[in-house]
Protein backbone atom coordinates (compact mmCIF):
# COMPACT_ATOMS: atom_id res chain seq x y z
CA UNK A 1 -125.69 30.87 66.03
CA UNK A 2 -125.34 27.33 65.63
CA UNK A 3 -123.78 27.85 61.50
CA UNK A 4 -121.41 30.43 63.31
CA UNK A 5 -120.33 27.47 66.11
CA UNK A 6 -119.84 25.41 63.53
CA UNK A 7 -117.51 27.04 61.58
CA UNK A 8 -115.82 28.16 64.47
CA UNK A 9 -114.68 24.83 65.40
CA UNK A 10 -113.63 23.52 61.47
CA UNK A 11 -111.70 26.55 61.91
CA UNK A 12 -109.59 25.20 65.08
CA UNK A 13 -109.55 21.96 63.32
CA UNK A 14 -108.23 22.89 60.21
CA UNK A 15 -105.37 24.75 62.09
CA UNK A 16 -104.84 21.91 64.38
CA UNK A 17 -104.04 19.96 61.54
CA UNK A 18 -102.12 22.06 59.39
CA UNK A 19 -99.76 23.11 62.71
CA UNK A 20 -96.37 21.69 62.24
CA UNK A 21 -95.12 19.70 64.91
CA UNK A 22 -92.91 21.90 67.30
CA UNK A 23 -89.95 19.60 67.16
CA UNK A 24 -86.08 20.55 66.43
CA UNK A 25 -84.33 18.29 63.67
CA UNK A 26 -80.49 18.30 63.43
CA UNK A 27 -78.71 18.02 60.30
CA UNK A 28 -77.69 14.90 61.08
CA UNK A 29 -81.80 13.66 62.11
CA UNK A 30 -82.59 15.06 58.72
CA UNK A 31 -80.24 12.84 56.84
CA UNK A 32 -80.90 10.14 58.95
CA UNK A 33 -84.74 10.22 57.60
CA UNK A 34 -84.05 11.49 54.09
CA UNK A 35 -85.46 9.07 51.91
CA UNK A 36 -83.19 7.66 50.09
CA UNK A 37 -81.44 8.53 46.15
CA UNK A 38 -83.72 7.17 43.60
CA UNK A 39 -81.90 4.12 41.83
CA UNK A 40 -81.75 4.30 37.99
CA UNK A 41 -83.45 1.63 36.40
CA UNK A 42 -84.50 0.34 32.84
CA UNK A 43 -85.97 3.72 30.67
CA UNK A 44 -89.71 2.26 30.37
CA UNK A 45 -90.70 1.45 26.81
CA UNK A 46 -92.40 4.51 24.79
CA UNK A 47 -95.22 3.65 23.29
CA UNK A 48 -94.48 1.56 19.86
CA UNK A 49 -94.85 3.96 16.56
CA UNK A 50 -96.59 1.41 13.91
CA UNK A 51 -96.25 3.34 10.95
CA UNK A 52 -94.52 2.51 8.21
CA UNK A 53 -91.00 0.81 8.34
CA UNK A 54 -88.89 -1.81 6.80
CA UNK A 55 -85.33 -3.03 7.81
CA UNK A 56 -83.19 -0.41 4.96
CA UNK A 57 -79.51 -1.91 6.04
CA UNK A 58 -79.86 -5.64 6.90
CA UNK A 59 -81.96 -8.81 7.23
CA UNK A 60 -83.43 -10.56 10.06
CA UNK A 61 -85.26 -13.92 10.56
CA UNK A 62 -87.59 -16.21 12.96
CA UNK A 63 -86.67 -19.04 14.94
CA UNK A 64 -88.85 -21.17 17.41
CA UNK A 65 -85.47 -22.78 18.31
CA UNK A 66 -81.83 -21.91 19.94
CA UNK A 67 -80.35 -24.70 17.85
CA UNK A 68 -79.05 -22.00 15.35
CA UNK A 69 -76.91 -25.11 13.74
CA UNK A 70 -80.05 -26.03 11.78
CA UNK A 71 -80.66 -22.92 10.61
CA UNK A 72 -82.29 -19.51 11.21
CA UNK A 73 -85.55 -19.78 10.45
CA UNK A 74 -88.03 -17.75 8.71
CA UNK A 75 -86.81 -14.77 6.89
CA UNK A 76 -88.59 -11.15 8.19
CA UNK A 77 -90.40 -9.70 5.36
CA UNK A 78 -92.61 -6.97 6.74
CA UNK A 79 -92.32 -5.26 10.48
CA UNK A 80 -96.34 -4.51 10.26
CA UNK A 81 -98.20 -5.87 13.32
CA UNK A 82 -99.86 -8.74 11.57
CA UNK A 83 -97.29 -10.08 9.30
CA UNK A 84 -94.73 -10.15 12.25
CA UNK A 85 -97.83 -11.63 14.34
CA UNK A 86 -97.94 -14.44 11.86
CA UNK A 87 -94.08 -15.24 11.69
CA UNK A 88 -94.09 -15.57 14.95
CA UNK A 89 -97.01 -17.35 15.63
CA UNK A 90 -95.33 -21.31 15.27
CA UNK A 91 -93.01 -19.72 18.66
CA UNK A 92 -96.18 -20.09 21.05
CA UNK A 93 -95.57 -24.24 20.67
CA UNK A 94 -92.02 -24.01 21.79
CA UNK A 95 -92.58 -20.52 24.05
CA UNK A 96 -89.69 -19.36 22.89
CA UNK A 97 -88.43 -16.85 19.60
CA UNK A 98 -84.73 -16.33 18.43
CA UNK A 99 -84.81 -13.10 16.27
CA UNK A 100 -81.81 -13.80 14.21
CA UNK A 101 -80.00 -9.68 12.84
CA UNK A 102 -77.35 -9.38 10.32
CA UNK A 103 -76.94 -5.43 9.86
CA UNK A 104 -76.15 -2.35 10.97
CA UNK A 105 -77.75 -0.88 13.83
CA UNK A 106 -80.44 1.79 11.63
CA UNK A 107 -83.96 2.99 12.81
CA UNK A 108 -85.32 -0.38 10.85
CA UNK A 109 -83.80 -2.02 13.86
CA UNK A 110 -84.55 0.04 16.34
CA UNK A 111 -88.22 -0.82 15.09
CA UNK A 112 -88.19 -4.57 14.77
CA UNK A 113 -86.37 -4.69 18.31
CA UNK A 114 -89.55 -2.66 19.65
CA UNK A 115 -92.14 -4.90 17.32
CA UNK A 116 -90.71 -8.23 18.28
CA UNK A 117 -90.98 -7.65 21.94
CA UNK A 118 -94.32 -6.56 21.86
CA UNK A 119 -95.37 -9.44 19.61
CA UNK A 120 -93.71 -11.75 21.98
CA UNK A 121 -95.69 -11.01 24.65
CA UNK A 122 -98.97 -10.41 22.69
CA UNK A 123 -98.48 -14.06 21.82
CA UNK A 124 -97.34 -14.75 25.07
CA UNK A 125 -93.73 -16.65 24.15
CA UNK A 126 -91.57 -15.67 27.45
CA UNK A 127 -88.38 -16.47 26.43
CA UNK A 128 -86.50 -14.26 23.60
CA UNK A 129 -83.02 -14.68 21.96
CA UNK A 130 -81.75 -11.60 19.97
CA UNK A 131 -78.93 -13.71 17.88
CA UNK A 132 -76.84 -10.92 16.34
CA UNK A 133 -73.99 -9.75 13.47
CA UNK A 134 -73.47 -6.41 13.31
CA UNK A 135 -70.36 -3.92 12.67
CA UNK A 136 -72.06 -0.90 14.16
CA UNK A 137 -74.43 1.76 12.96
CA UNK A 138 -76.80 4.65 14.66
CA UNK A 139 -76.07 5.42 18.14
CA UNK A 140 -79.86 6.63 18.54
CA UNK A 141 -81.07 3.73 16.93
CA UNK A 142 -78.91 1.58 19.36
CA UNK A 143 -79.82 3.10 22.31
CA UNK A 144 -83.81 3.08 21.14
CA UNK A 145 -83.43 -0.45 20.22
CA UNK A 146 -81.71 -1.24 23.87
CA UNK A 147 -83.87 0.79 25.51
CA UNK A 148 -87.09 -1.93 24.08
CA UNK A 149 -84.63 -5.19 24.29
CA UNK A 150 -84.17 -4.44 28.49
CA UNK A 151 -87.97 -3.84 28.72
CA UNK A 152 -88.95 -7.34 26.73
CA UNK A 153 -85.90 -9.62 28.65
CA UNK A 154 -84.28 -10.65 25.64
CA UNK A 155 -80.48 -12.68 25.98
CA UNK A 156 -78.07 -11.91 23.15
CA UNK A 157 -75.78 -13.95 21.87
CA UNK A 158 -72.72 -13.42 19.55
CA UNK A 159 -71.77 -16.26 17.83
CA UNK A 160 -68.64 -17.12 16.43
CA UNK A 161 -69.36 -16.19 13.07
CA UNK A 162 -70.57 -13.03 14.13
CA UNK A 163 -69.35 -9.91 15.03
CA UNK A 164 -70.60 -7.26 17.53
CA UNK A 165 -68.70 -4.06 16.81
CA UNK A 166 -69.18 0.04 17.50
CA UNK A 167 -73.21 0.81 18.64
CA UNK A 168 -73.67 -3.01 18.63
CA UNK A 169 -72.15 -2.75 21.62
CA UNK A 170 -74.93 -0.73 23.15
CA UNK A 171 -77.73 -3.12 22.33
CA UNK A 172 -75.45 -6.23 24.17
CA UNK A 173 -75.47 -3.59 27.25
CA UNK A 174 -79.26 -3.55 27.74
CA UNK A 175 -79.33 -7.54 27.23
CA UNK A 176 -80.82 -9.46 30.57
CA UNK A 177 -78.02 -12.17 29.86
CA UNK A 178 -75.29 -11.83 27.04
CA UNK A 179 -73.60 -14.78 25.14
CA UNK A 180 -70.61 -13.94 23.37
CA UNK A 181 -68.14 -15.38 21.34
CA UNK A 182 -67.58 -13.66 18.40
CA UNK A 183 -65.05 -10.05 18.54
CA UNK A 184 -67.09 -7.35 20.27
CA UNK A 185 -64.82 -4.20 19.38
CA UNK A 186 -65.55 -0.40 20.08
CA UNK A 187 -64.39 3.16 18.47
CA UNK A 188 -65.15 6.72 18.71
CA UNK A 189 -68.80 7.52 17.02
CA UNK A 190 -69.05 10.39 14.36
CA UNK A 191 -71.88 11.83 12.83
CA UNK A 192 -71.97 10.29 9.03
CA UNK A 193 -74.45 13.47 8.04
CA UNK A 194 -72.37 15.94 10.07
CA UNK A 195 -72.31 19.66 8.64
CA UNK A 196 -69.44 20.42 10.82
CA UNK A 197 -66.28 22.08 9.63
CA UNK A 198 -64.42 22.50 12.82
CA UNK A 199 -63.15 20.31 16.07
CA UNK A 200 -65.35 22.97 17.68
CA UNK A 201 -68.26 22.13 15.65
CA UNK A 202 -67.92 18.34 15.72
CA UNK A 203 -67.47 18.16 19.78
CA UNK A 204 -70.67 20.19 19.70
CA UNK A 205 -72.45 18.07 17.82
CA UNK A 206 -71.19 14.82 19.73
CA UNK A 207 -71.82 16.48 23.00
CA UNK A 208 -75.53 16.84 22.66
CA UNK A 209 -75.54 13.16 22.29
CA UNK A 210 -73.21 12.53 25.57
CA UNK A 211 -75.64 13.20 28.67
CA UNK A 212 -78.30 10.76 26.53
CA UNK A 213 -75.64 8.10 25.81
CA UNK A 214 -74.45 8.43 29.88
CA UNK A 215 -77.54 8.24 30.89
CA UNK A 216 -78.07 5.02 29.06
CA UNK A 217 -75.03 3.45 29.79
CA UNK A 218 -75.72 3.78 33.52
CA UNK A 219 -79.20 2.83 33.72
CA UNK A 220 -78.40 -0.40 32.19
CA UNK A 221 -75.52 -1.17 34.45
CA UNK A 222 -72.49 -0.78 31.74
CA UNK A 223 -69.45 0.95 32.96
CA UNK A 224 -68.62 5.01 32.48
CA UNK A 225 -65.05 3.18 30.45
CA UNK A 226 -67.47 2.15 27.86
CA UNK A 227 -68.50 5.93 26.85
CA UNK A 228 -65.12 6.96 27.40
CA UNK A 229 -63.89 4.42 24.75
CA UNK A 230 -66.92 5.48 22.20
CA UNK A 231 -65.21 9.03 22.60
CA UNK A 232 -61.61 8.38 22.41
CA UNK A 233 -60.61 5.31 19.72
CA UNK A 234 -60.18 6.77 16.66
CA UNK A 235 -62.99 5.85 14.22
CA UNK A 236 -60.23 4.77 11.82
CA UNK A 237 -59.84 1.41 14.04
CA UNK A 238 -61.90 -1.13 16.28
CA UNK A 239 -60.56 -1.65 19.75
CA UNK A 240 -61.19 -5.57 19.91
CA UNK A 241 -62.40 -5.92 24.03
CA UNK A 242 -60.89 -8.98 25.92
CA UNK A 243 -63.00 -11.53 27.60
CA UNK A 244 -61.88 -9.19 30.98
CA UNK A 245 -62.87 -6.25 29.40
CA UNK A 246 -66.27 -6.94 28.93
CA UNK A 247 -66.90 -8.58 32.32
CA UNK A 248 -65.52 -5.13 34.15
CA UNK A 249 -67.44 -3.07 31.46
CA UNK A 250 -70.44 -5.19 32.28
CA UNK A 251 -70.90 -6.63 28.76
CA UNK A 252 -71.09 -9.92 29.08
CA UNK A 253 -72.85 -13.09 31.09
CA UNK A 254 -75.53 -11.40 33.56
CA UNK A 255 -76.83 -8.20 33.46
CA UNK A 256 -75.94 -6.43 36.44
CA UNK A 257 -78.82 -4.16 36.89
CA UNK A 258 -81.72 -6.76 35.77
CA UNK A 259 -79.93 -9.44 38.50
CA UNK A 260 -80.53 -6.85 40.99
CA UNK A 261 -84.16 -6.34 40.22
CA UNK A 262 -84.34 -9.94 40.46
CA UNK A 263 -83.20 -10.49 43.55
CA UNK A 264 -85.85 -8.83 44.87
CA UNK A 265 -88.30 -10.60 43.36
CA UNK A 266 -86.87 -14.02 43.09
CA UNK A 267 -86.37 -13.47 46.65
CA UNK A 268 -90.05 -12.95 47.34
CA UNK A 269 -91.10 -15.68 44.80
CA UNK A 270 -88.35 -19.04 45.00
CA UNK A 271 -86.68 -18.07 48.49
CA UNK A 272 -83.06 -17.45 49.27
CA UNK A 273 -82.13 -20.70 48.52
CA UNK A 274 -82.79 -20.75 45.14
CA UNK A 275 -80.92 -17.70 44.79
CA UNK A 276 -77.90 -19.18 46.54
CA UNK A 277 -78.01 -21.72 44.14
CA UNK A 278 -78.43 -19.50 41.10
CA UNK A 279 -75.31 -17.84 42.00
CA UNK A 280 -73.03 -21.00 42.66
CA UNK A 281 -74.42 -22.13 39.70
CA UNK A 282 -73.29 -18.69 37.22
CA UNK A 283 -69.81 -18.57 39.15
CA UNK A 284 -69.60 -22.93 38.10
CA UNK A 285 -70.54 -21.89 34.36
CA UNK A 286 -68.55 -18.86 33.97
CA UNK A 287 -65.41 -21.10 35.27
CA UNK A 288 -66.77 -24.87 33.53
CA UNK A 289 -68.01 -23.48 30.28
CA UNK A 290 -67.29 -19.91 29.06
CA UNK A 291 -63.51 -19.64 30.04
CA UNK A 292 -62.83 -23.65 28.43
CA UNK A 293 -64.82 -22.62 25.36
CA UNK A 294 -63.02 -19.59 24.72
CA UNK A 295 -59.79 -21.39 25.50
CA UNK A 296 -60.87 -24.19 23.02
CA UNK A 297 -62.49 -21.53 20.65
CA UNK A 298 -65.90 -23.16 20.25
CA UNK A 299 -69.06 -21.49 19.79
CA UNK A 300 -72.47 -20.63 21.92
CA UNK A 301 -74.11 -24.05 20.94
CA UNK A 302 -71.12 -25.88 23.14
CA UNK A 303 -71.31 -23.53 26.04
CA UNK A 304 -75.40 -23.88 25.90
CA UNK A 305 -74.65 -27.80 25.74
CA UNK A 306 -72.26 -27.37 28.76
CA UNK A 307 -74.19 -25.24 30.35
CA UNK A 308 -77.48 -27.65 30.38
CA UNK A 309 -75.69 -30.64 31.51
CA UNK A 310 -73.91 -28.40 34.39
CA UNK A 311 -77.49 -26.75 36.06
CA UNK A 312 -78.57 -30.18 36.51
CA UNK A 313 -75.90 -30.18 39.22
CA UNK A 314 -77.66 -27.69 41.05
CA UNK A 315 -80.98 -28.82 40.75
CA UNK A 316 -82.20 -26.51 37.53
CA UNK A 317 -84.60 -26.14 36.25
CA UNK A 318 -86.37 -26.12 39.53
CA UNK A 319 -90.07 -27.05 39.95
CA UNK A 320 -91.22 -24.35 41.75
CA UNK A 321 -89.61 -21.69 39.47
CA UNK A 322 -88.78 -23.33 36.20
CA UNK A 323 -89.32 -20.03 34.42
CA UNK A 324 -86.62 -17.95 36.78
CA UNK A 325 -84.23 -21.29 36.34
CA UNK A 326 -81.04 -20.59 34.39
CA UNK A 327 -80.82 -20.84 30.68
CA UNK A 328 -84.40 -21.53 31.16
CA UNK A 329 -85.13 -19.80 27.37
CA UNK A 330 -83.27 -22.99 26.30
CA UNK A 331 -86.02 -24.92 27.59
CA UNK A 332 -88.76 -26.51 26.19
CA UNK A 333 -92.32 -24.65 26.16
CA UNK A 334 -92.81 -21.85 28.81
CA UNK A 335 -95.55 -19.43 27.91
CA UNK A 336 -96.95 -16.28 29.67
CA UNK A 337 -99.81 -16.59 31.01
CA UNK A 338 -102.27 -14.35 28.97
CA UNK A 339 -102.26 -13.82 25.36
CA UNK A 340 -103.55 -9.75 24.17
CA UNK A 341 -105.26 -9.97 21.02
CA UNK A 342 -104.27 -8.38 17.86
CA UNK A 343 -105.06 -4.32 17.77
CA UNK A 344 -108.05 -3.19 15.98
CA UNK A 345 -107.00 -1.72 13.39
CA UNK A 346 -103.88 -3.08 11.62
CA UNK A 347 -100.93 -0.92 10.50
CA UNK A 348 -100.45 -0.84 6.70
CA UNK A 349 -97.27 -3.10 5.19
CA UNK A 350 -94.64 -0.85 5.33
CA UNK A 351 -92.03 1.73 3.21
CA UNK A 352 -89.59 4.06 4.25
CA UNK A 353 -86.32 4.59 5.49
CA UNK A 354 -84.29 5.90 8.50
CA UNK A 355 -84.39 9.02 9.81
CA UNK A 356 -81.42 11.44 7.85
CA UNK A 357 -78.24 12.77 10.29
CA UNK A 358 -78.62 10.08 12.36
CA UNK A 359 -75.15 10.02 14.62
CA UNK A 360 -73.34 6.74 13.82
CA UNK A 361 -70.20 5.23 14.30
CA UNK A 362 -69.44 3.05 11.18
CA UNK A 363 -66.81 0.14 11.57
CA UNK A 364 -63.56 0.98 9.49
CA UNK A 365 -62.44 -2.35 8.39
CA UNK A 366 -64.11 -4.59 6.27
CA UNK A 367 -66.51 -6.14 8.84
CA UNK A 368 -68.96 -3.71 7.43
CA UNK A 369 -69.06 -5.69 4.11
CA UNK A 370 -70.01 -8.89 6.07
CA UNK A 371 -73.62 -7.88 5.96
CA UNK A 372 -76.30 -7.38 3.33
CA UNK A 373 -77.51 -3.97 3.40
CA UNK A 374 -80.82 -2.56 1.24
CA UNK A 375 -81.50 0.64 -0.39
């Protein structure tokens, strides 16, 4: 009797609580409580593939320091986990690493953008400079590369004597802060492998990259004109983007999407006053430094050098927050607080190639024979 009471009354209970409540919702209620659209973020880095790679179509080197004028550093010769550990291992004195790229955008790329991060933080140097020269390559490699560079806050600069053309322009879209000074041009991307014989054929081809490239475009706060462009310019010619261009395509200065993240937060962390002062400060260097320089046609080292002696004016770096300070990966050492040790077991040094049929949207003018490229 009592086992039959019992069970009587988890019965009531259990359809006590799974009675829903007797209430009428309008259509309007319902949208008033919808939660709201999801926001599209940064595409979380996969996990890193440590086979075998090497850089097939360009050449890339270590720096513990932004003065590029001295020169770029050590030169990359292996992208295995413990040679690339050791290159970089001098950076931990400074905190800081300037991965200087001359090449096309391949899957070696793709690879040392996603090994370089991760090294970085293994050895705990915070602040990363991806210093690049490149007239375009693999739009899968780009966005794989970009998709690692926004996860592992890297700025990118473009110096004068550099160029940033076709799927370079992808990777300076997933950049937390972008430098530029050197031509950043755009065309339509083709498929160098393609097997197609027809319009109809091509467009199919390009459209199973389109939702992908849209996708990335968006989630790392470039504008829709960008893909448009990479679809319409004839591959034949580079479409040289103004100074207003890339501001309204959101290609330049401050990434849009990251700066929103960070308001949050910064918010949280140095107060709304520090932010206030963060923006007066990026309006006072966009107006004081960028637009002179390219007026005057110098280079990234003179708007750094402005740019230093300006934040001082608004009380950068600040002591509270010296890491979230601008330009602070000019500073001096700033290192992450915990260093991960070395995996146990070590990739081998590396061989191989890229991947065949890779879609890519070569540069047509002799900016392609600017860089050093490796069978």
């Amino acid at each position: 009797m009592l086992f039959r009471r019992t069970l009587l009354l988890l019965c009531v209970l259990a359809a006590a609580c799974s009675r829903q409540p007797e209430t009428v919702q309008t259509s309007a209620d319902a949208a008033a409580v919808a939660p709201p659209a999801p926001v599209v973020q940064r595409k979380a880095q996969a996990e890193i593939d440590w086979s075998p790679a090497r850089l097939e179509a360009g050449d890339a080197a270590i720096d513990c320091s932004a003065d590029y004028l001295r020169g770029d550093g050590k030169p990359v010769l292996s992208l295995a986990y413990l040679d690339l550990r050791a290159t970089m291992q001098d950076c931990r004195a400074t905190g800081l690493v300037r991965l200087r790229y001359k090449g096309k955008i391949t899957a070696g790329f793709a690879a040392l953008a996603e090994r370089a991060g991760k090294v970085a933080t293994d050895l705990g140097i915070g602040k990363r400079i991806l210093d690049i020269d490149s007239s375009g390559g693999s739009v899968e490699s780009a966005m794989r590369a970009g998709d690692a560079i926004g996860e592992n806050d890297w700025t990118i600069w473009v110096r004068g004597d550099s160029v940033c053309h076709s799927a370079c322009v992808l990777i300076l879209a997933a950049g937390d802060m972008r430098v530029i000074v050197g031509p950043v041009g755009i065309h339509r991307m083709i498929r160098m492998g393609s097997t197609a014989t027809s319009r109809k054929e091509l467009g199919e081809e390009l459209r199973q990259l389109s939702e992908g490239l849209r996708n990335y475009l968006e989630r790392n706060g470039a504008s829709a004109e960008v893909y448009d462009l990479m679809t319409t310019v004839p591959n034949r010619t580079v479409r040289i983007l103004t100074d207003e261009e890339l501001d309204r395509f959101g290609l330049s200065g401050a990434n849009a999407v990251e700066d929103d993240l960070d308001r949050i937060r910064l918010a949280r962390r140095c107060g709304t006053e520090f932010l206030q002062r963060r923006d007066a400060f990026r309006r006072a260097y966009e107006r004081e430094c960028v637009e002179p320089a390219d007026a005057a046609n110098q280079d990234v080292a003179d708007i750094n050098a402005c740019g230093l002696t300006l934040r001082t004016r608004y009380g950068f770096p600040d002591p509270k927050c010296p890491v979230e300070s601008p330009m602070a990966e000019l500073d001096g050492a700033i290192l992450m607080p915990h260093e991960v040790e070395a995996p146990e077991a070590a990739p081998a040094p590396e061989e191989g190639g890229a991947s065949p049929g890779a879609a890519s949207d070569e540069a047509a003018h002799d900016a392609s024979d600017r860089e050093s490229a490796h069978p």
